[in-house]
PDB file of N, CA and C in Angstrom:
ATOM      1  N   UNK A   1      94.341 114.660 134.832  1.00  0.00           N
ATOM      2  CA  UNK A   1      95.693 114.829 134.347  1.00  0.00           C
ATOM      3  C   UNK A   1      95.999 116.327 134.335  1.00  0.00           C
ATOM      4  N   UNK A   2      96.983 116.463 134.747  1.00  0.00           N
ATOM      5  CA  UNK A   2      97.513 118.310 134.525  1.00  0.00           C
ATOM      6  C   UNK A   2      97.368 118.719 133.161  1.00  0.00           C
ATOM      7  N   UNK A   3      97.184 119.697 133.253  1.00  0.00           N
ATOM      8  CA  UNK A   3      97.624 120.292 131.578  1.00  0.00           C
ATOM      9  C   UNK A   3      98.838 120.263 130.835  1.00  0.00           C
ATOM     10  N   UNK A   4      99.479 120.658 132.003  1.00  0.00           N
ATOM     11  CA  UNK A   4     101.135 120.341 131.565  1.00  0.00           C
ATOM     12  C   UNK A   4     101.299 119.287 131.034  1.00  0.00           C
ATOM     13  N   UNK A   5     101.251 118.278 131.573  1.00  0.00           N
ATOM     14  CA  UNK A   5     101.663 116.292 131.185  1.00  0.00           C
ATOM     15  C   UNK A   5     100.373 116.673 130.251  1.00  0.00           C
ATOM     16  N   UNK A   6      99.219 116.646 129.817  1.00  0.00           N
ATOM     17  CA  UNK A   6      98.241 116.868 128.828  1.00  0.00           C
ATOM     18  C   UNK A   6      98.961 117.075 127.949  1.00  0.00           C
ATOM     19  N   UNK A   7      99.564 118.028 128.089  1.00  0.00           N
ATOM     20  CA  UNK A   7     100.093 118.602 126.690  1.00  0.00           C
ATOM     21  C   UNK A   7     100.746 118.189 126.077  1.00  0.00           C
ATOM     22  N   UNK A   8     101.776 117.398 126.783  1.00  0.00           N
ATOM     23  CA  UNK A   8     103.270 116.745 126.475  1.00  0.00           C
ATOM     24  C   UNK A   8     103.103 115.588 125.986  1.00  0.00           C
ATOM     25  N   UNK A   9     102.042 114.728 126.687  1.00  0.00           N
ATOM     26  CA  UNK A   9     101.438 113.529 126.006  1.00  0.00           C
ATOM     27  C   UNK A   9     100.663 113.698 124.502  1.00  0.00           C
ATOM     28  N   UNK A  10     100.025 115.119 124.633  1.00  0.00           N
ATOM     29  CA  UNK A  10      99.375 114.686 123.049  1.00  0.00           C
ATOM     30  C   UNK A  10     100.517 115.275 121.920  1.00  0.00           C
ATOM     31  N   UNK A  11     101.608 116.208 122.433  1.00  0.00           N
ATOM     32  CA  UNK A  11     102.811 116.381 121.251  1.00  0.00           C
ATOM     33  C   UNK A  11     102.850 114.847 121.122  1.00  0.00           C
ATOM     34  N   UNK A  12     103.637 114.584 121.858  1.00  0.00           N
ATOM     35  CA  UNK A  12     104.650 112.791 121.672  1.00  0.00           C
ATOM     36  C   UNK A  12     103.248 112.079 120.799  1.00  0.00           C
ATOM     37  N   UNK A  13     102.517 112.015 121.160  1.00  0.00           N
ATOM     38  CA  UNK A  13     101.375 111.181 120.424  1.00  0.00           C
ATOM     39  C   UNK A  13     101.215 111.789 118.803  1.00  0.00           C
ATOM     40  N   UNK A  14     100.949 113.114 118.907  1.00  0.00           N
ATOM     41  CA  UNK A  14     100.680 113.540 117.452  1.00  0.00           C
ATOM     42  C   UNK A  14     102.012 113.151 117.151  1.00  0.00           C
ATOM     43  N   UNK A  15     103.505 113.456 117.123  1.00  0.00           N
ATOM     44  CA  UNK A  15     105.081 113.075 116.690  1.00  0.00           C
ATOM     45  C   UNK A  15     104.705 111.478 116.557  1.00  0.00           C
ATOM     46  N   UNK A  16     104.570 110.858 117.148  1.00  0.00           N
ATOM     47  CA  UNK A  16     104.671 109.246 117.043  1.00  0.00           C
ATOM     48  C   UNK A  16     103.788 108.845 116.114  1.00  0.00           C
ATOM     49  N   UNK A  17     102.360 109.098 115.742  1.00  0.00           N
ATOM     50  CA  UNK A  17     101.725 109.221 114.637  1.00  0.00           C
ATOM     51  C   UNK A  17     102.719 109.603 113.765  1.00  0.00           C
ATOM     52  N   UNK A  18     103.463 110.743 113.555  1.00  0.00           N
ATOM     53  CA  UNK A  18     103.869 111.552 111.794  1.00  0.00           C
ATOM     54  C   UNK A  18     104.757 110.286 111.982  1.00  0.00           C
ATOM     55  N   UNK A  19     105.804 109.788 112.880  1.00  0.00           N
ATOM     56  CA  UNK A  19     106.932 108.840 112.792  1.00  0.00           C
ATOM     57  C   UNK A  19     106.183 107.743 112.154  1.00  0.00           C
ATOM     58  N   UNK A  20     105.026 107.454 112.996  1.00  0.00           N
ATOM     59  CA  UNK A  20     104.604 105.719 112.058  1.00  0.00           C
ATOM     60  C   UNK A  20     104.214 105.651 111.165  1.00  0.00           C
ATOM     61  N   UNK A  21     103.782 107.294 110.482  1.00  0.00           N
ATOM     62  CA  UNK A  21     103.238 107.120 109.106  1.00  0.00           C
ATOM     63  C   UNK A  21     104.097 107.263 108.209  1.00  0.00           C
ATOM     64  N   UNK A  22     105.528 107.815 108.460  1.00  0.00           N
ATOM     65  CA  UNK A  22     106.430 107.862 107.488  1.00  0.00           C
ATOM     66  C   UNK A  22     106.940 106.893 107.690  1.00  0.00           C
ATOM     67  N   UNK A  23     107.254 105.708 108.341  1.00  0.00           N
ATOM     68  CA  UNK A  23     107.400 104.373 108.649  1.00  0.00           C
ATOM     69  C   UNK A  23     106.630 103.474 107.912  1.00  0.00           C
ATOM     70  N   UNK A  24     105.611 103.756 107.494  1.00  0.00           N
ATOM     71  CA  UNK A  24     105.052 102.952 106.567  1.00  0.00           C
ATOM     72  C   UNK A  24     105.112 103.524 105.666  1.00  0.00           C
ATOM     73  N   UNK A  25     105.521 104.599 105.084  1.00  0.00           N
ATOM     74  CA  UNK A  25     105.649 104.804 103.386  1.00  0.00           C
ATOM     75  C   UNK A  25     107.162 104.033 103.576  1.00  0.00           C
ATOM     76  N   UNK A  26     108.301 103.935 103.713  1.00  0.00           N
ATOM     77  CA  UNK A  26     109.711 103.426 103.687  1.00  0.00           C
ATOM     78  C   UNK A  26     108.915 101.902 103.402  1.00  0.00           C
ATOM     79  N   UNK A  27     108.143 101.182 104.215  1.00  0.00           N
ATOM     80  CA  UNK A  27     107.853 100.097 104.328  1.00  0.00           C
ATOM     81  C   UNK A  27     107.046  99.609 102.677  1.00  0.00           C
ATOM     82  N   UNK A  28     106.579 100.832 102.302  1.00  0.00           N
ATOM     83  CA  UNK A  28     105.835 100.771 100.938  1.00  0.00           C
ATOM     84  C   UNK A  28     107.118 100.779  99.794  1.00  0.00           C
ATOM     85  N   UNK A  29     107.693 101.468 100.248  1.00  0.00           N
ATOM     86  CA  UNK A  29     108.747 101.897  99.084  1.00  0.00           C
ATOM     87  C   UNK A  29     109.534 100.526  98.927  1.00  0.00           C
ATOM     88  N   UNK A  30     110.756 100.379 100.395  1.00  0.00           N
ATOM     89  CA  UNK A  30     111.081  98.631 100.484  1.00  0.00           C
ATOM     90  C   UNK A  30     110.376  97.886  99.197  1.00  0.00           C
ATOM     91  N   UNK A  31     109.043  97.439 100.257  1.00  0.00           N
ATOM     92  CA  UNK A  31     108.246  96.587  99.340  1.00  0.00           C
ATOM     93  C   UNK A  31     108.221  96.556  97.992  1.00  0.00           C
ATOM     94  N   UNK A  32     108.086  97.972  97.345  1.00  0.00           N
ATOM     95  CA  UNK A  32     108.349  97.754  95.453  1.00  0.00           C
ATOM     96  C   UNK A  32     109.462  97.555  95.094  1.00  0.00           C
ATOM     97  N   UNK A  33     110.475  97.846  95.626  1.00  0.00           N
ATOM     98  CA  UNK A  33     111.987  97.933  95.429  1.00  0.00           C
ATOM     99  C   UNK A  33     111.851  96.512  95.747  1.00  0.00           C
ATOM    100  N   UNK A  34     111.850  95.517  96.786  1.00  0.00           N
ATOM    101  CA  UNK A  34     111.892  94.149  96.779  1.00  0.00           C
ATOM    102  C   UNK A  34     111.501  93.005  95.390  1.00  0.00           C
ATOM    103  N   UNK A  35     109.976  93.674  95.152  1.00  0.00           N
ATOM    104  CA  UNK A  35     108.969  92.852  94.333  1.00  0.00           C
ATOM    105  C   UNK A  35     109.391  93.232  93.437  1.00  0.00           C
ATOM    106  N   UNK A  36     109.876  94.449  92.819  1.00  0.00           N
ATOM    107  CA  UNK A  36     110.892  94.390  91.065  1.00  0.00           C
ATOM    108  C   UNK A  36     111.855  93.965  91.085  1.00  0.00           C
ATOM    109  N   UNK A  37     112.622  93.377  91.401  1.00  0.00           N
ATOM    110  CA  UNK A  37     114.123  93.235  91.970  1.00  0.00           C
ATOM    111  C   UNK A  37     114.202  91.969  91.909  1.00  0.00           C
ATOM    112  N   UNK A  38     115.852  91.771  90.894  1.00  0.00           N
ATOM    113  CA  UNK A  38     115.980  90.298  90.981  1.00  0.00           C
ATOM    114  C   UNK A  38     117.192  89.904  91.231  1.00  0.00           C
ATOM    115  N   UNK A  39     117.785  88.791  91.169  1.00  0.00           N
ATOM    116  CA  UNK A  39     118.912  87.936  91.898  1.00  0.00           C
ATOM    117  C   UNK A  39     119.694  88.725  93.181  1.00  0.00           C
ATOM    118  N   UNK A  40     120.975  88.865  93.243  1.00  0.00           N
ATOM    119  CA  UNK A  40     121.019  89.443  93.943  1.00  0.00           C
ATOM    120  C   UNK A  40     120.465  91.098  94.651  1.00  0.00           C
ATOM    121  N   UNK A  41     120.134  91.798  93.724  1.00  0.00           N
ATOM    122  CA  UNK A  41     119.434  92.661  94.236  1.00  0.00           C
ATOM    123  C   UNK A  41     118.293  92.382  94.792  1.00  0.00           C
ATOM    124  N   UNK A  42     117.516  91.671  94.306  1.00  0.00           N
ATOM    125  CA  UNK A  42     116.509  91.111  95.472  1.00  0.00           C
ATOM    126  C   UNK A  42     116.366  91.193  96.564  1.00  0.00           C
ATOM    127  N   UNK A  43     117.974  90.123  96.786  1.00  0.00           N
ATOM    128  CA  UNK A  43     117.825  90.147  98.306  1.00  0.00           C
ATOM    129  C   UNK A  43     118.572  90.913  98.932  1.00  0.00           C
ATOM    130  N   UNK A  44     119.182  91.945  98.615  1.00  0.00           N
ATOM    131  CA  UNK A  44     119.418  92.981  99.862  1.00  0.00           C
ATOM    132  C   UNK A  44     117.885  94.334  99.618  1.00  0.00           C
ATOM    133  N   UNK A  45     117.555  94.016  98.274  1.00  0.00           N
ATOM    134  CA  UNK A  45     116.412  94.389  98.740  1.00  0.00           C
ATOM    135  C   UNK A  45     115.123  93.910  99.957  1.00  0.00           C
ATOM    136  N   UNK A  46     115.105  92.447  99.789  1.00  0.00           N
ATOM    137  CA  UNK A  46     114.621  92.565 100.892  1.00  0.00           C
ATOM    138  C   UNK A  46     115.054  92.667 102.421  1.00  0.00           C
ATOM    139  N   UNK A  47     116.258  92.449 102.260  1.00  0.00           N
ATOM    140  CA  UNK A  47     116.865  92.428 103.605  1.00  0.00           C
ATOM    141  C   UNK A  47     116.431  93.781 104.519  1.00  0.00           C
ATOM    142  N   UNK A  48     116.362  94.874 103.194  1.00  0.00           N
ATOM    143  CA  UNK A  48     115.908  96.633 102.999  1.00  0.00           C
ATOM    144  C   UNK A  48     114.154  96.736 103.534  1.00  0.00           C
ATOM    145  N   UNK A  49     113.421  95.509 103.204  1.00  0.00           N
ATOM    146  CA  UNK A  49     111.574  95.537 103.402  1.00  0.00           C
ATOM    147  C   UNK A  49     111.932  95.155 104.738  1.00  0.00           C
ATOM    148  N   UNK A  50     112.909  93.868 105.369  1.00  0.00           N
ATOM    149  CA  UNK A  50     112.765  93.538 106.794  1.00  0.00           C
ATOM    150  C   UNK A  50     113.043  94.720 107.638  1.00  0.00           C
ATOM    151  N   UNK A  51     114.140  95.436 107.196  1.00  0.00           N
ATOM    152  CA  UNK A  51     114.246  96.181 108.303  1.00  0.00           C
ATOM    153  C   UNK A  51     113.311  97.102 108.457  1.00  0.00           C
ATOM    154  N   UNK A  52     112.594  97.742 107.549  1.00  0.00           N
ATOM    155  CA  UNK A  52     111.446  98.509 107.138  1.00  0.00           C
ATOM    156  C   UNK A  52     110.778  98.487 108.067  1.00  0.00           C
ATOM    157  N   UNK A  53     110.000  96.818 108.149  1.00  0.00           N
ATOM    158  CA  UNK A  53     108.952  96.479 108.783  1.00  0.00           C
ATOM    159  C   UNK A  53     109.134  96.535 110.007  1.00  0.00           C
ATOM    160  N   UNK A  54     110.864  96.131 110.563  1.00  0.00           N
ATOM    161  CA  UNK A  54     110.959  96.089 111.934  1.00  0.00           C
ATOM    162  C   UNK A  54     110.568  97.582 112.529  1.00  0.00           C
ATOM    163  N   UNK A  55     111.230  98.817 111.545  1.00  0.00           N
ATOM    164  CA  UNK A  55     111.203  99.996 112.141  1.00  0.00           C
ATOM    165  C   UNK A  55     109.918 100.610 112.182  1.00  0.00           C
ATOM    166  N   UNK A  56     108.953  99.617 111.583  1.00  0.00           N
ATOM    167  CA  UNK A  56     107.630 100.594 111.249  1.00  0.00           C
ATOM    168  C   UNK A  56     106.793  99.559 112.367  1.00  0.00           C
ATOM    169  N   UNK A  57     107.239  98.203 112.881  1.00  0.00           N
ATOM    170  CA  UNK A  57     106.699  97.920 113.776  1.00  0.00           C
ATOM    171  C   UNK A  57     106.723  98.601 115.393  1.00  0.00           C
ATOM    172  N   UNK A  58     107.831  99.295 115.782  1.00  0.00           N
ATOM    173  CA  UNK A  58     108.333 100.142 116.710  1.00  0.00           C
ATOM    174  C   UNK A  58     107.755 100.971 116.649  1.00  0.00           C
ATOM    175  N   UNK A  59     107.783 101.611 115.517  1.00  0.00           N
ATOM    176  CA  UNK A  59     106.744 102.946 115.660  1.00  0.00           C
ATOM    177  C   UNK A  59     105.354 102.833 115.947  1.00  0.00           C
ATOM    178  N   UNK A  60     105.548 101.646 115.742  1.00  0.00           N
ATOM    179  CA  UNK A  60     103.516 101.522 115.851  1.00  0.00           C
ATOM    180  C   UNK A  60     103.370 101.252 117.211  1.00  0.00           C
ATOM    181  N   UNK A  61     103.922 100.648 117.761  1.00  0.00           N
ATOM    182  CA  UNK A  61     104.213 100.145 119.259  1.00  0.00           C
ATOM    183  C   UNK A  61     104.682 101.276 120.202  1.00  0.00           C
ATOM    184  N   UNK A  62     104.901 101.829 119.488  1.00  0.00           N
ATOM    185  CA  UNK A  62     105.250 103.020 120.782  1.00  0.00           C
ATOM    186  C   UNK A  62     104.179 104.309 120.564  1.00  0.00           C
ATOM    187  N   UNK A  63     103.754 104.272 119.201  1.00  0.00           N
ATOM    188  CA  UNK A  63     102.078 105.304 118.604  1.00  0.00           C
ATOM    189  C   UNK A  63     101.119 104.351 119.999  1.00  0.00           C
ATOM    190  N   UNK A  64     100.744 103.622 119.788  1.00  0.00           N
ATOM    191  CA  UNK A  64      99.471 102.602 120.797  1.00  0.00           C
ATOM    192  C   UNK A  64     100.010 103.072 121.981  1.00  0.00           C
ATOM    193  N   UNK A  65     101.473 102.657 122.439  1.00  0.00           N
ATOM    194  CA  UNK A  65     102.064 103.132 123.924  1.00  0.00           C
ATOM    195  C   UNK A  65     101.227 104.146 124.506  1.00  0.00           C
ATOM    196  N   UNK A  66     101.396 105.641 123.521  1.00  0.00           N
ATOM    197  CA  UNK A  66     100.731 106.344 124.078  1.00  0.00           C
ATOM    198  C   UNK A  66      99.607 107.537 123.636  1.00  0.00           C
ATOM    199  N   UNK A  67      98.886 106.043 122.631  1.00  0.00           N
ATOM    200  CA  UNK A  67      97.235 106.387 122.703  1.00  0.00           C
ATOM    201  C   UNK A  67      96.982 105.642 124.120  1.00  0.00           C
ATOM    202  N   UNK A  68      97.337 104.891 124.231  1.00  0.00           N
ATOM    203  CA  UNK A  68      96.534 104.651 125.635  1.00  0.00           C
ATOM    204  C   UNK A  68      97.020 105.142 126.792  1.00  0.00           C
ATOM    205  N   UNK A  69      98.334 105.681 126.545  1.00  0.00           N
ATOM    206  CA  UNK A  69      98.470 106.732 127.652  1.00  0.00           C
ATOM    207  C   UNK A  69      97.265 107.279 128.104  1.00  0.00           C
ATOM    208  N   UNK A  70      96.689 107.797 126.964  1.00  0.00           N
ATOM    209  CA  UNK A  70      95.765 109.221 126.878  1.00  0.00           C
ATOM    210  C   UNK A  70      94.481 108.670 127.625  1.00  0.00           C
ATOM    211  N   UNK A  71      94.215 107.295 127.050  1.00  0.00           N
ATOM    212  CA  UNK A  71      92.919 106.870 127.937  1.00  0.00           C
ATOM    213  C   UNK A  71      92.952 106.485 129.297  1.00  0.00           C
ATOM    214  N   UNK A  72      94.484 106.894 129.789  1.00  0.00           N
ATOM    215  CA  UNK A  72      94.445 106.543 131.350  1.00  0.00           C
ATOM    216  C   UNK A  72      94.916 108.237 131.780  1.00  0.00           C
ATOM    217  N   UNK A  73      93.835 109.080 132.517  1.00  0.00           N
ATOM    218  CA  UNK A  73      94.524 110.463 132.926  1.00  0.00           C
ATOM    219  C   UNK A  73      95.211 110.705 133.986  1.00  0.00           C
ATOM    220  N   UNK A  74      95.270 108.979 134.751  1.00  0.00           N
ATOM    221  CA  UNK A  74      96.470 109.187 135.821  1.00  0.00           C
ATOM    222  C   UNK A  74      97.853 109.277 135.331  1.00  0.00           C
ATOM    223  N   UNK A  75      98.433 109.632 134.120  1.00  0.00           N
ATOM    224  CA  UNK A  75      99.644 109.716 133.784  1.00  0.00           C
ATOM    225  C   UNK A  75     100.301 110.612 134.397  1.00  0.00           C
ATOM    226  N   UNK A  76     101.386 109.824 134.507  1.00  0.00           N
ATOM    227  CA  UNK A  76     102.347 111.402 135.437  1.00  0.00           C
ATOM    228  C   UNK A  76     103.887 111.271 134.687  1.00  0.00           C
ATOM    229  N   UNK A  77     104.209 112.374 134.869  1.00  0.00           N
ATOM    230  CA  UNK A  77     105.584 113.041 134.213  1.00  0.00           C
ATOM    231  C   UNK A  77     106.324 111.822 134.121  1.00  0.00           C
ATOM    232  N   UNK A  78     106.737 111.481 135.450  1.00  0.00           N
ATOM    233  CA  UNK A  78     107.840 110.032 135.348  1.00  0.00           C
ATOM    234  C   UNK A  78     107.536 108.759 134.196  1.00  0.00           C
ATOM    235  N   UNK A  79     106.276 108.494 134.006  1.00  0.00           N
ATOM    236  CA  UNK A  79     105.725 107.517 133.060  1.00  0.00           C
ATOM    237  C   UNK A  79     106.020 107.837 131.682  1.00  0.00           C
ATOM    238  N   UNK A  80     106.194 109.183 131.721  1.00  0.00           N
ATOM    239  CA  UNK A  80     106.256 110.097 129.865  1.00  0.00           C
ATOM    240  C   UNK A  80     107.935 110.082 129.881  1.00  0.00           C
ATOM    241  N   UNK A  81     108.798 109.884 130.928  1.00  0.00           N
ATOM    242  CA  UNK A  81     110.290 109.698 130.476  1.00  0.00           C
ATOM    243  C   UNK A  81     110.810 108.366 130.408  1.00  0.00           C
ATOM    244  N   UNK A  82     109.272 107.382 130.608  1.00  0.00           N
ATOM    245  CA  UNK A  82     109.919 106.011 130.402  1.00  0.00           C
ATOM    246  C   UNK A  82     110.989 105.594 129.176  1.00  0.00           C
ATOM    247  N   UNK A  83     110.479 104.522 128.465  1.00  0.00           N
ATOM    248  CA  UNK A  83     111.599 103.906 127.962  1.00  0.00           C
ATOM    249  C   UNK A  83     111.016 104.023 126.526  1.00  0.00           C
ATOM    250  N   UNK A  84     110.202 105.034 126.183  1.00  0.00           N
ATOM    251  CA  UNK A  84     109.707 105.363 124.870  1.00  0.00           C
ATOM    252  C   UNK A  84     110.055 107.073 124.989  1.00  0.00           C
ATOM    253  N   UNK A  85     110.831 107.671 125.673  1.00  0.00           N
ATOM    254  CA  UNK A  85     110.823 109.048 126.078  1.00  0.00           C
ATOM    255  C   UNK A  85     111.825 109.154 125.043  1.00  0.00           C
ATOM    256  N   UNK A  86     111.241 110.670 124.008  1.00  0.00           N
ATOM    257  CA  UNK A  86     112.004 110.584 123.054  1.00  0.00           C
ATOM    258  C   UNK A  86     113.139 111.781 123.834  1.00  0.00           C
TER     259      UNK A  86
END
């Protein structure tokens, strides 16, 4: 792999890590805000944990995207502006 694309792949990777980990604190927070919460607040609280989870599932899915970028060093530039190119 070039150094160049090297490089660019492990920013986006370390960034997509900090994204999924602050993706799961929101997902933590949701969650208590859900589980104290009653009648109607409840449920737009949880409506608040679903979306959580959806956004912290994305992040995780696109963190894996490209850890395994990394374990393939034929990556090339065009692959890093796919459809996870921030």
């Amino acid at each position: 792999m070039r150094k160049r694309t090297e490089t660019r792949l492990v920013d986006r990777t370390i960034g997509a890590y900090v994204e999924w980990r602050e993706a799961c604190g929101l997902v933590h927070d949701a969650y208590r805000s859900w589980a104290s919460g009653t009648g109607p607040r409840a449920r737009v609280a949880f409506l608040q944990y679903t979306a959580a989870l959806e956004a912290e599932e994305w992040a995780a899915e696109l963190y894996a995207s490209l850890v395994r970028r990394i374990g393939h060093p034929g990556t090339s530039n065009d692959e890093l502006s796919g459809q996870f190119a921030a």
